[in-house]
Structure formats: structure tokens, C-alpha cells
C-alpha atoms as a PDB file:
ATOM      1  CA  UNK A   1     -38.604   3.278 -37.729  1.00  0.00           C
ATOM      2  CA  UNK A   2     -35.791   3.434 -35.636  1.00  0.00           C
ATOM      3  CA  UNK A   3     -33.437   0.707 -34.238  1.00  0.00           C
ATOM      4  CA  UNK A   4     -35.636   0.474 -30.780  1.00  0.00           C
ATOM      5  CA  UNK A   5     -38.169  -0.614 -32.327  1.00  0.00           C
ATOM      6  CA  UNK A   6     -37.099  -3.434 -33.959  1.00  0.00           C
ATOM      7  CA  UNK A   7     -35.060  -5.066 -31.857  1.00  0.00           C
ATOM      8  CA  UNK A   8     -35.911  -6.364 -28.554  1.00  0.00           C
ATOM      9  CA  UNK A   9     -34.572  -4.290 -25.015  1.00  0.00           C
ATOM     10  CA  UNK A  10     -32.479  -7.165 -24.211  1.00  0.00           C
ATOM     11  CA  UNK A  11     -30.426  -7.463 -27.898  1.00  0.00           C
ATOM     12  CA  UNK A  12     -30.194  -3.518 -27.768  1.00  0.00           C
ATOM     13  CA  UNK A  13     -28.000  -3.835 -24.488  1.00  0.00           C
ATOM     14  CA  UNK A  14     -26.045  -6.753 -26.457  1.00  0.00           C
ATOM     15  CA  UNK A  15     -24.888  -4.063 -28.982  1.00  0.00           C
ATOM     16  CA  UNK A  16     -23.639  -1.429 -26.877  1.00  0.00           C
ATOM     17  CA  UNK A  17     -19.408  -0.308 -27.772  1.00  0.00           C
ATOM     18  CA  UNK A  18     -16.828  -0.887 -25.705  1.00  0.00           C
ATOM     19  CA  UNK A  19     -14.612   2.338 -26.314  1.00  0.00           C
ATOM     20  CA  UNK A  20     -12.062   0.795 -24.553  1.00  0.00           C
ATOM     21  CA  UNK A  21      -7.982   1.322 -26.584  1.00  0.00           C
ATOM     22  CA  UNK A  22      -6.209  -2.124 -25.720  1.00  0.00           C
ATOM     23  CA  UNK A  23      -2.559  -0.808 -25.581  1.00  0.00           C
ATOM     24  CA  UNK A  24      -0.701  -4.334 -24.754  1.00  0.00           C
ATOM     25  CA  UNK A  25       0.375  -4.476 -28.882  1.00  0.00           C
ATOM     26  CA  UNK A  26       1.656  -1.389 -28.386  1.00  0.00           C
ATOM     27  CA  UNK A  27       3.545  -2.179 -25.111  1.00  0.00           C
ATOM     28  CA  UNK A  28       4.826  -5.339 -26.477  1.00  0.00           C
ATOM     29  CA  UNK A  29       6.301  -3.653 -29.230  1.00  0.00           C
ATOM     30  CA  UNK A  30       8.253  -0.744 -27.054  1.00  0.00           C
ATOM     31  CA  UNK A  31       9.471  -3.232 -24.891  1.00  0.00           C
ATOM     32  CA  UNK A  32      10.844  -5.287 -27.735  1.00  0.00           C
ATOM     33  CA  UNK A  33      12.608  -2.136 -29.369  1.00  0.00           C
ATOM     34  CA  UNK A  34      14.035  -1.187 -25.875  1.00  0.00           C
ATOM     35  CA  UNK A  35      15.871  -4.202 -25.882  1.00  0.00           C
ATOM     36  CA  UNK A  36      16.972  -3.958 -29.126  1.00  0.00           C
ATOM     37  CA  UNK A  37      18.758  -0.616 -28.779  1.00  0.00           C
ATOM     38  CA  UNK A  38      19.704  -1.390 -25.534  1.00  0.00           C
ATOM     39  CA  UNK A  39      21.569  -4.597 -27.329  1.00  0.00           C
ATOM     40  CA  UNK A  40      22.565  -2.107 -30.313  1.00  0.00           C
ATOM     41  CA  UNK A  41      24.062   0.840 -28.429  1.00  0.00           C
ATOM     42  CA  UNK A  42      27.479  -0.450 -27.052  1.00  0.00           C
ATOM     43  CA  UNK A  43      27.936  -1.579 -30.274  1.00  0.00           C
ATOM     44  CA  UNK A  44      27.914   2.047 -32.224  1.00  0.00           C
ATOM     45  CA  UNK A  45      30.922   3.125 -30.405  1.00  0.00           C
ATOM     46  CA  UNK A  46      34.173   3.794 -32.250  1.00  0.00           C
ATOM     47  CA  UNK A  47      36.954   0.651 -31.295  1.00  0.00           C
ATOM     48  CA  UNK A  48      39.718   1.129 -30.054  1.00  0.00           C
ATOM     49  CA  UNK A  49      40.226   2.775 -25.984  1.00  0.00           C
ATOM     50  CA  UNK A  50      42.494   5.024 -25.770  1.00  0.00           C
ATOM     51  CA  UNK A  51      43.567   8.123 -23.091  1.00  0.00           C
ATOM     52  CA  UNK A  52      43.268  10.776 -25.826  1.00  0.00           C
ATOM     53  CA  UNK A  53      45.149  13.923 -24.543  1.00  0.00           C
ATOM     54  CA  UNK A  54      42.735  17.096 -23.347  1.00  0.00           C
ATOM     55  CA  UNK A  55      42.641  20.985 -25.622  1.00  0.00           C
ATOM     56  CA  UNK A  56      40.994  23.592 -25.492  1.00  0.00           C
ATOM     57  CA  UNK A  57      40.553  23.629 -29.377  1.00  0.00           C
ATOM     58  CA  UNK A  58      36.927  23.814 -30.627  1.00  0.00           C
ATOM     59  CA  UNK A  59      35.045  20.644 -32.234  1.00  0.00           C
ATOM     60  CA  UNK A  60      35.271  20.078 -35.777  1.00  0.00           C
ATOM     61  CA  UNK A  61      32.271  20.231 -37.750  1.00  0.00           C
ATOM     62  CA  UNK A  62      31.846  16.659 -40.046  1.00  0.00           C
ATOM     63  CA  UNK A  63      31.115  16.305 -43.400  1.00  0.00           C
ATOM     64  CA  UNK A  64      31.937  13.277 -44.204  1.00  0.00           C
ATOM     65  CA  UNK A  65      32.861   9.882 -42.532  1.00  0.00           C
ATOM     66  CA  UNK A  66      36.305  10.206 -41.892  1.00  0.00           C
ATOM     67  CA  UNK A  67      38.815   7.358 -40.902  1.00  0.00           C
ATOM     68  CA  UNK A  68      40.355   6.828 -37.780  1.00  0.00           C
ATOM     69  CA  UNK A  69      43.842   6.012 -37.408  1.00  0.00           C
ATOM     70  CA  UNK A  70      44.685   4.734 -33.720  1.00  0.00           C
ATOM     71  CA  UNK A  71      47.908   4.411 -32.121  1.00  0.00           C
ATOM     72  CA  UNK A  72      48.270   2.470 -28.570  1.00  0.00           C
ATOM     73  CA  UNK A  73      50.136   2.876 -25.424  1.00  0.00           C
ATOM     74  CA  UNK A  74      52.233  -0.129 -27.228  1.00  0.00           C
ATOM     75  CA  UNK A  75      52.399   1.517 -29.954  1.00  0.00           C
ATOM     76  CA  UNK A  76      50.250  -0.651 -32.446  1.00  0.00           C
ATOM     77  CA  UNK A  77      48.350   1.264 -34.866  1.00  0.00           C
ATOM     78  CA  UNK A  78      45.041   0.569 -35.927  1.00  0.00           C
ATOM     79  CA  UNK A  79      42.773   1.542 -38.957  1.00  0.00           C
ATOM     80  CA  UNK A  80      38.653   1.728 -37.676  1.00  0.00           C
ATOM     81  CA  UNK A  81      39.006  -0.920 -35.073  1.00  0.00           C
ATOM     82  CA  UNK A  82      41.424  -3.518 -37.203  1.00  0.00           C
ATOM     83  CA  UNK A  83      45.050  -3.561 -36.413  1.00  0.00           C
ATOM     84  CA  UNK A  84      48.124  -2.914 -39.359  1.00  0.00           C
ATOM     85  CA  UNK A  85      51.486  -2.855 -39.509  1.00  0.00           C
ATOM     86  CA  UNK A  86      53.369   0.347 -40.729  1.00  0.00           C
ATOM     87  CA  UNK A  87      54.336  -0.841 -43.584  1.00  0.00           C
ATOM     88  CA  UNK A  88      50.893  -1.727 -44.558  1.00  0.00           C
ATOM     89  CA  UNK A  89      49.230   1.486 -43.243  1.00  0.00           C
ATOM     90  CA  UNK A  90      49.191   4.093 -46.527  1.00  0.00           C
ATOM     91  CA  UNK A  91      48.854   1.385 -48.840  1.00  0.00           C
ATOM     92  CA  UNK A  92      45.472   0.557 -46.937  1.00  0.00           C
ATOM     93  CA  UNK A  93      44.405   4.141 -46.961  1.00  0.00           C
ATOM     94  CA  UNK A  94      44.889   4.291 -50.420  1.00  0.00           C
ATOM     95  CA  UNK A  95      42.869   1.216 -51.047  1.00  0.00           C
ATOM     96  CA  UNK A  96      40.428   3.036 -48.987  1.00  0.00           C
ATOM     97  CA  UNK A  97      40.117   6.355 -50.146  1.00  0.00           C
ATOM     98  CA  UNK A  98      39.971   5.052 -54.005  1.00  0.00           C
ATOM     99  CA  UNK A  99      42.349   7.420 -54.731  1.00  0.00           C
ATOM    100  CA  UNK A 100      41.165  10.733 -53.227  1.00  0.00           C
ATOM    101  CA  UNK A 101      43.385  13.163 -51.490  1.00  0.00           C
ATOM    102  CA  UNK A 102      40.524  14.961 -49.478  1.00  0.00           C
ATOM    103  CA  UNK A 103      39.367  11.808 -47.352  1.00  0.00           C
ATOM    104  CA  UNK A 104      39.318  13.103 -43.717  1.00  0.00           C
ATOM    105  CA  UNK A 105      41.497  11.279 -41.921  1.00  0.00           C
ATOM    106  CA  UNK A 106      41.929  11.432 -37.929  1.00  0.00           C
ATOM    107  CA  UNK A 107      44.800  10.284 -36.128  1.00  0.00           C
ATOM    108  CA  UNK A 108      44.464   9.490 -32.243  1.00  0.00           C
ATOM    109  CA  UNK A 109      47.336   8.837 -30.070  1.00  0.00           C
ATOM    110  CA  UNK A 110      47.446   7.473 -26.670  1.00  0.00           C
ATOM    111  CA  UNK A 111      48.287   9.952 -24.158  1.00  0.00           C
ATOM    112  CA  UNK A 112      51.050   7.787 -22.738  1.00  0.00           C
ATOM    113  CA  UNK A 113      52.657   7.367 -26.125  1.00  0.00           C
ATOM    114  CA  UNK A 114      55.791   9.485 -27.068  1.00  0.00           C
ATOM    115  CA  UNK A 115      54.844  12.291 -29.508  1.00  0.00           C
ATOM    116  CA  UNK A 116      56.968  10.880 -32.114  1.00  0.00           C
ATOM    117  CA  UNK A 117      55.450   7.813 -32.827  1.00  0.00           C
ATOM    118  CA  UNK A 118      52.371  10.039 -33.885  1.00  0.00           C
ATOM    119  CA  UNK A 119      54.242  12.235 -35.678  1.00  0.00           C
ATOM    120  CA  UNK A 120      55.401   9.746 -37.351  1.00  0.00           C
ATOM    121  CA  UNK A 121      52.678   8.502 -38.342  1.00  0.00           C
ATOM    122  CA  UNK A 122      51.122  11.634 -39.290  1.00  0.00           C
ATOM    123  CA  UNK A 123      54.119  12.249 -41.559  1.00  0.00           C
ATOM    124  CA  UNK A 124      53.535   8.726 -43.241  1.00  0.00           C
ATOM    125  CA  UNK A 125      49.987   9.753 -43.978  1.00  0.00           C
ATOM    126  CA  UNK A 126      50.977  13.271 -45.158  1.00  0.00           C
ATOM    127  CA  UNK A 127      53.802  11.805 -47.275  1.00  0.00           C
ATOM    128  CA  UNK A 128      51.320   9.700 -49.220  1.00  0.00           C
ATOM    129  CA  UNK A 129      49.002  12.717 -50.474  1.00  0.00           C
ATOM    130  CA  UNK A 130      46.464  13.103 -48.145  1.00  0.00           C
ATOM    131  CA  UNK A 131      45.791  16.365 -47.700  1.00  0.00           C
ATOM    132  CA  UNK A 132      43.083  16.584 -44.402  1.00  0.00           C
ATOM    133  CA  UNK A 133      44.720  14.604 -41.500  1.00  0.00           C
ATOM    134  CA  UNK A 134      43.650  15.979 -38.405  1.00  0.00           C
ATOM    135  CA  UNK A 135      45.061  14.990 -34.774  1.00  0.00           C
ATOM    136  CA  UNK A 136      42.306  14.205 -32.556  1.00  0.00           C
ATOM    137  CA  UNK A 137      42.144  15.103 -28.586  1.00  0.00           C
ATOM    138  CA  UNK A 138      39.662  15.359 -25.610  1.00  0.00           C
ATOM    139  CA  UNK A 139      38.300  18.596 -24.286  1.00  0.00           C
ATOM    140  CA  UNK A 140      39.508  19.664 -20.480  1.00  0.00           C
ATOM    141  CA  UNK A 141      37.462  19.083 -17.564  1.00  0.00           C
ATOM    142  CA  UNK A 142      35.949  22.305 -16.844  1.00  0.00           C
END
């Protein structure tokens, strides 16, 4: 016996699939991640704005996180995105590094800074034991 014949022409139409993909979930949900990286994005980028000088130096391949030392226009120099006085600065590293001489380390300088004040700087950090400090720059417009 087959289906047919048991049910009536009228219920068999009633039975039929709709092979139809309702894709709204799906839309709701891209739209709601959109928004959230949108949101996100601005806030992944590293703090402090500086005019970093241009070289023609190649990129340096990362390993590890490294931590950014900033110095400003004005002079103020900044650890991440939080600002520290000299005196302050290598003790902080230390604290930082838990007592490891290989943490990366990059310094940035404003281009309108004088070069000593990064030097200096550099020669703090150097002073204290670390042995990778690195001096950070912006490739040329080609």
C-alpha cells in the first residue's frame, strides 16, 4: 500500500515540503558581528601618534610581543600607551620583563624630536641589561 492510497488527494497536497533555506538568522547574525568589529577595530591599534621617521631598512620578523617605548614631540615618554617619567622608566621594564634580558623592546621617537633624547633613552634601556632594543621607523613613500 502506498501513501496515495490512504490518504485522501486533498491531505496529500497538505504534506508537500517547502525546500525553501530561511537565511534572516543568518543575516541577523553577520550584521551583528559587522558591528562588532567595526566597534573593535580602532581599538587594536598601538597608542600613542607619532611622525615616526622613514628607512629603507627591511621589516623585522616578530616572535614575541615586544614593548613599545614612545617618545613625543614634547618629549614625554611612554610605555604601551601609559605615560612615565625617566626615572621610573627601567625600573618598569624590569617589573615587566620579570627579569629577562631578551624581552624585545622597541623604541619610537617622534620625528620632530632631537636625536638625543632617543638616544638617551635607548642608552637608559641598554644600561639596564636589555639586550634586544630596536629603534623603530616608517618605510619611504615609494
Amino acid at each position: 500500500m502506498s501513501l496515495q492510497t490512504l490518504l485522501p488527494p486533498r491531505r496529500m497536497r497538505r504534506l508537500k515540503l517547502d525546500n525553501q533555506i530561511n537565511i534572516t538568522p543568518f543575516v541577523d547574525v553577520m550584521l551583528v558581528l559587522l558591528i562588532v568589529f567595526m566597534v573593535t577595530a580602532p581599538l587594536l591599534s598601538m597608542g600613542v601618534v607619532l611622525n615616526l621617521p622613514k628607512t629603507a631598512a627591511t621589516n623585522l620578523t616578530k616572535t614575541e610581543e615586544p614593548v613599545v617605548v614612545s617618545i613625543d614631540v614634547e618629549g614625554v615618554i611612554y610605555i604601551q600607551d601609559t605615560p612615565i617619567i625617566t626615572s621610573r622608566l627601567v625600573p618598569r621594564l624590569a617589573v615587566m620583563s620579570g627579569a629577562n634580558p631578551d624581552m624585545q623592546i622597541y623604541v619610537r621617537g617622534d620625528t620632530n624630536l632631537d636625536y638625543g633624547s632617543v638616544l638617551s633613552v635607548m642608552g637608559q634601556i641598554s644600561a639596564a641589561g636589555f639586550r634586544k632594543v630596536v629603534l623603530l621607523a616608517n618605510a619611504p613613500d615609494q
